[in-house]
Protein backbone atom coordinates (compact mmCIF):
# COMPACT_ATOMS: atom_id res chain seq x y z
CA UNK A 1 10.04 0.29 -20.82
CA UNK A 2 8.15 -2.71 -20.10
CA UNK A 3 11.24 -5.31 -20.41
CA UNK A 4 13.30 -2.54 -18.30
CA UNK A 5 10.23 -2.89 -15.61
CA UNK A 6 10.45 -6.77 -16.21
CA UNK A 7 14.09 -6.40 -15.88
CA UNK A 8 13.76 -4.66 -12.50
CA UNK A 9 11.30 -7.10 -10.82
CA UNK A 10 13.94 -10.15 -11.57
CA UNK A 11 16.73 -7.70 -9.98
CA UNK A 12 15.09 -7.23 -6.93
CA UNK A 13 14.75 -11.04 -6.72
CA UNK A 14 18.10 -11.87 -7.51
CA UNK A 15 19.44 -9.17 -4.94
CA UNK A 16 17.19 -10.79 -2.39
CA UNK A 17 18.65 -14.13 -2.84
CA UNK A 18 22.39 -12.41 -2.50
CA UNK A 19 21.10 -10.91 0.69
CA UNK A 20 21.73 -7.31 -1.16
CA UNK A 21 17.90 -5.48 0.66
CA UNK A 22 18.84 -2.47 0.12
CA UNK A 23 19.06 -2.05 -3.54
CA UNK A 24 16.27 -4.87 -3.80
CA UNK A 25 13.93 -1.97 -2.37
CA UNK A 26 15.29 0.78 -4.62
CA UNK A 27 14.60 -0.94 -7.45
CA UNK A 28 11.09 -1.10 -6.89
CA UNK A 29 11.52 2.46 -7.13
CA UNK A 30 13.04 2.22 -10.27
CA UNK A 31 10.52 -0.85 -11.37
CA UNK A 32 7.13 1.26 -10.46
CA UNK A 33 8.66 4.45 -12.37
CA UNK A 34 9.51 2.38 -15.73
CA UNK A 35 5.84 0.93 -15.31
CA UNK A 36 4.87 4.36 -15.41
CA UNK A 37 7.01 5.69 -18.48
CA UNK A 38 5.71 2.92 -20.29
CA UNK A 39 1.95 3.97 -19.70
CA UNK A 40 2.99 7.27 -20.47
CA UNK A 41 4.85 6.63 -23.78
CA UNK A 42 1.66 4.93 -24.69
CA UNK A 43 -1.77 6.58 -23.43
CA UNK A 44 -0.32 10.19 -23.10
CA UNK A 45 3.01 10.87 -25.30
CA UNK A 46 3.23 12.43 -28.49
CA UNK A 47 4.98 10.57 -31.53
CA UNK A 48 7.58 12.98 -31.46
CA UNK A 49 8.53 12.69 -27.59
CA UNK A 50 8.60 9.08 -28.66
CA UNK A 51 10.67 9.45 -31.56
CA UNK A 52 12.65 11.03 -29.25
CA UNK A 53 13.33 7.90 -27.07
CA UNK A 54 13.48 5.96 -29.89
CA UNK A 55 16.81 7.96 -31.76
CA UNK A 56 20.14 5.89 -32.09
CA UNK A 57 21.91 7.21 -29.08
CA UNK A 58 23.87 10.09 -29.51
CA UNK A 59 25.32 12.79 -27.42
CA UNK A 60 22.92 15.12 -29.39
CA UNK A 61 19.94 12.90 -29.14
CA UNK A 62 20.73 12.10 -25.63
CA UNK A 63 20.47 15.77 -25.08
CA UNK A 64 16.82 16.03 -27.34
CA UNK A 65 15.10 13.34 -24.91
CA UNK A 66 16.04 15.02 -21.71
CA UNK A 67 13.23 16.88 -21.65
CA UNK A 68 11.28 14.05 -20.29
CA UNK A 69 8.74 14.75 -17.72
CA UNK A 70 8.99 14.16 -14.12
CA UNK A 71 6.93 11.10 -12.01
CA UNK A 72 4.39 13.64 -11.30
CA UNK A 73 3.91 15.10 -14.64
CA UNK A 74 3.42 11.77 -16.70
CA UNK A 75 0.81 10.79 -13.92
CA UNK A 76 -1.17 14.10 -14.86
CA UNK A 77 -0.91 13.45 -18.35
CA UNK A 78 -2.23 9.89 -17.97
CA UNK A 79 -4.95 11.04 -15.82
CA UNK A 80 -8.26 10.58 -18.44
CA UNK A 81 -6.12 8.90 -20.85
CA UNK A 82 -4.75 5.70 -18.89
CA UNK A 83 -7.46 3.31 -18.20
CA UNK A 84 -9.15 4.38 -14.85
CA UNK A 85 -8.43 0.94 -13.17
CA UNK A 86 -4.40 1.00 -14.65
CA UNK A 87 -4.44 4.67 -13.07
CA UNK A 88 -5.78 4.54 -10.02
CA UNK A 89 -3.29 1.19 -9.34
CA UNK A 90 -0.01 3.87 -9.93
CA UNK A 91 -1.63 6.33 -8.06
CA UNK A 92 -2.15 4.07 -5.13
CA UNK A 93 1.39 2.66 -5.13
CA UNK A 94 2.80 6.35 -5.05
CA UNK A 95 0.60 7.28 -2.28
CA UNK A 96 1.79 4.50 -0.03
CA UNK A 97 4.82 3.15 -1.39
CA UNK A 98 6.31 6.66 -2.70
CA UNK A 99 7.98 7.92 0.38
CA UNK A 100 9.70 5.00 1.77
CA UNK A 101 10.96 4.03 -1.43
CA UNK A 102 12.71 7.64 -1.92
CA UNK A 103 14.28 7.02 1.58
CA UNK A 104 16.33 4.18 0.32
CA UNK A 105 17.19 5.65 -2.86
CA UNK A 106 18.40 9.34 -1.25
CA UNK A 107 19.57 7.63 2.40
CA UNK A 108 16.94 8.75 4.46
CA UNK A 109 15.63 6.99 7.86
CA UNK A 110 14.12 3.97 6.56
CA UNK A 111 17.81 2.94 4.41
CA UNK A 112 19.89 3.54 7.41
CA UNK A 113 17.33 2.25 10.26
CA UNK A 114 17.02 -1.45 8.25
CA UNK A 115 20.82 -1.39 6.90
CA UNK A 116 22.14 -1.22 10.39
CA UNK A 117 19.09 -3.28 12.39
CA UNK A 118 17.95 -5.90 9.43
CA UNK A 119 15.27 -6.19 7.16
CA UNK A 120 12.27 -8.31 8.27
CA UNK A 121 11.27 -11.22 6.64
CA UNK A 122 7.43 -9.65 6.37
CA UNK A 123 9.26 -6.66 4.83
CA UNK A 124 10.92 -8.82 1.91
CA UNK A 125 7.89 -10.41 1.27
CA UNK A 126 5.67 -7.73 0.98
CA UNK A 127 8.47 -6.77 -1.59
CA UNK A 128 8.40 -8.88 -3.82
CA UNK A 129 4.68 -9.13 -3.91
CA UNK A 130 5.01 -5.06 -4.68
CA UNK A 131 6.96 -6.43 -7.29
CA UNK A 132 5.15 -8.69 -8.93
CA UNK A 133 1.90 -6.72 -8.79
CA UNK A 134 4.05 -4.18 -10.64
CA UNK A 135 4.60 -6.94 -13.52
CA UNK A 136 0.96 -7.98 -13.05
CA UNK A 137 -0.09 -4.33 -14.80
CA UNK A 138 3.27 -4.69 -16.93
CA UNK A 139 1.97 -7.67 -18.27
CA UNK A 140 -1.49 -6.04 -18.67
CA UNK A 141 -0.17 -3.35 -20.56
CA UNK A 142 1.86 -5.88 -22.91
CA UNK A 143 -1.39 -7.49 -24.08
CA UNK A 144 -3.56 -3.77 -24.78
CA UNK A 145 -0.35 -2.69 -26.53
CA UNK A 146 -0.38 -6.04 -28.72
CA UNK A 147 -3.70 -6.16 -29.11
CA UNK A 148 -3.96 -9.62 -27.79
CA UNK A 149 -7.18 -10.50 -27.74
CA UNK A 150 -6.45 -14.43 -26.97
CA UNK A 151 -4.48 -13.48 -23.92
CA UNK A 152 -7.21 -10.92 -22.49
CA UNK A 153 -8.17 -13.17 -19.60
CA UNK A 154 -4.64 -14.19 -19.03
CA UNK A 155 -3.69 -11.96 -16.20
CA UNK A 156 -7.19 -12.82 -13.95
CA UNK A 157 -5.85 -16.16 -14.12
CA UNK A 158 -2.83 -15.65 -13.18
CA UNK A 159 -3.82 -13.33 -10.43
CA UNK A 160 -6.00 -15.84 -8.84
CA UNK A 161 -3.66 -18.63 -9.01
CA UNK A 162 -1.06 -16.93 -7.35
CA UNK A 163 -2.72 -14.80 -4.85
CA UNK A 164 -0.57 -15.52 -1.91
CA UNK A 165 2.18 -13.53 -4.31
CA UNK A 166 0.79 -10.83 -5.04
CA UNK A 167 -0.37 -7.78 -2.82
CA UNK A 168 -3.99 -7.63 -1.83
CA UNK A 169 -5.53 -6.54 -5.25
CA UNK A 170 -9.56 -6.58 -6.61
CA UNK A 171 -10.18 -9.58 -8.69
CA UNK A 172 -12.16 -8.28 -10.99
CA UNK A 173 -10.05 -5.33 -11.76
CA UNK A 174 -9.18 -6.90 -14.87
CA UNK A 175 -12.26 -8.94 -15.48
């Protein structure tokens, strides 16, 4: 889930370029919520809801991993499991990034208001810094999942050299 969130954030950059906004801004949607599988699948789910997910793909184990849980769910689940500072980061980006990403993806006001009028330039920027905070905690996760010690400061460092890309975040978060 972390490559399909890493996958995401280089979509929305790529659609950018092609002057495709619209589905740039879904898929930070679709970024954030992979983010958030992947914490789930490792802080909160059990082996065999992972086992699950990890079946060759067949219409039978298609229909065995259905039974995922919902955005709001895995964030409950996570809750006391999750590192506090990882946690409180999704919850943030849900509480102000939650409903105007769900207008592009089902067509509400904010799709059809910047489809017809234009998309800002502040707007695509704060985008793509969305974005790559997203793959900031990606890449935080990727190092507690490896156990990569040697890397531990890595993401501080990257953080602080590229600041003006990222969205306002606490430096010492991950200090």
């Amino acid at each position: 889930m972390c490559s399909v969130a890493f996958e995401h954030a280089e979509s929305i950059k790529v659609l950018i370029a092609a002057g495709n906004f619209t589905s740039a801004i879904g898929l930070l949607r679709l970024q954030y919520e992979a983010f958030t599988r992947a914490m789930w699948l490792f802080y909160a789910a059990s082996d065999i809801v992972v086992s699950k997910l990890m079946a060759d793909l067949t219409q039978e184990n298609a229909k065995k991993a259905q039974q995922l849980p919902m955005l709001s769910e895995m964030l409950k689940k996570l809750e006391g499991k999750a590192p506090k500072v990882a946690f409180d980061q999704l919850l943030e980006f849900r509480e102000y990034q939650w409903k105007p990403l769900s207008s592009y993806i089902h067509g509400g006001i904010h799709v059809v208001q910047r489809n017809g009028k234009g998309y800002p330039v502040p707007l695509l920027s704060q985008l793509i810094k969305s974005s790559n905070g997203v793959s900031i905690m990606v890449g935080m996760l990727l190092i507690i999942i490896a156990n990569d010690i040697t890397n531990s400061g890595t993401i501080p460092i990257i953080q602080r050299e590229y600041l003006d890309c990222l969205p306002d975040i606490k430096l010492n978060t991950y200090t």
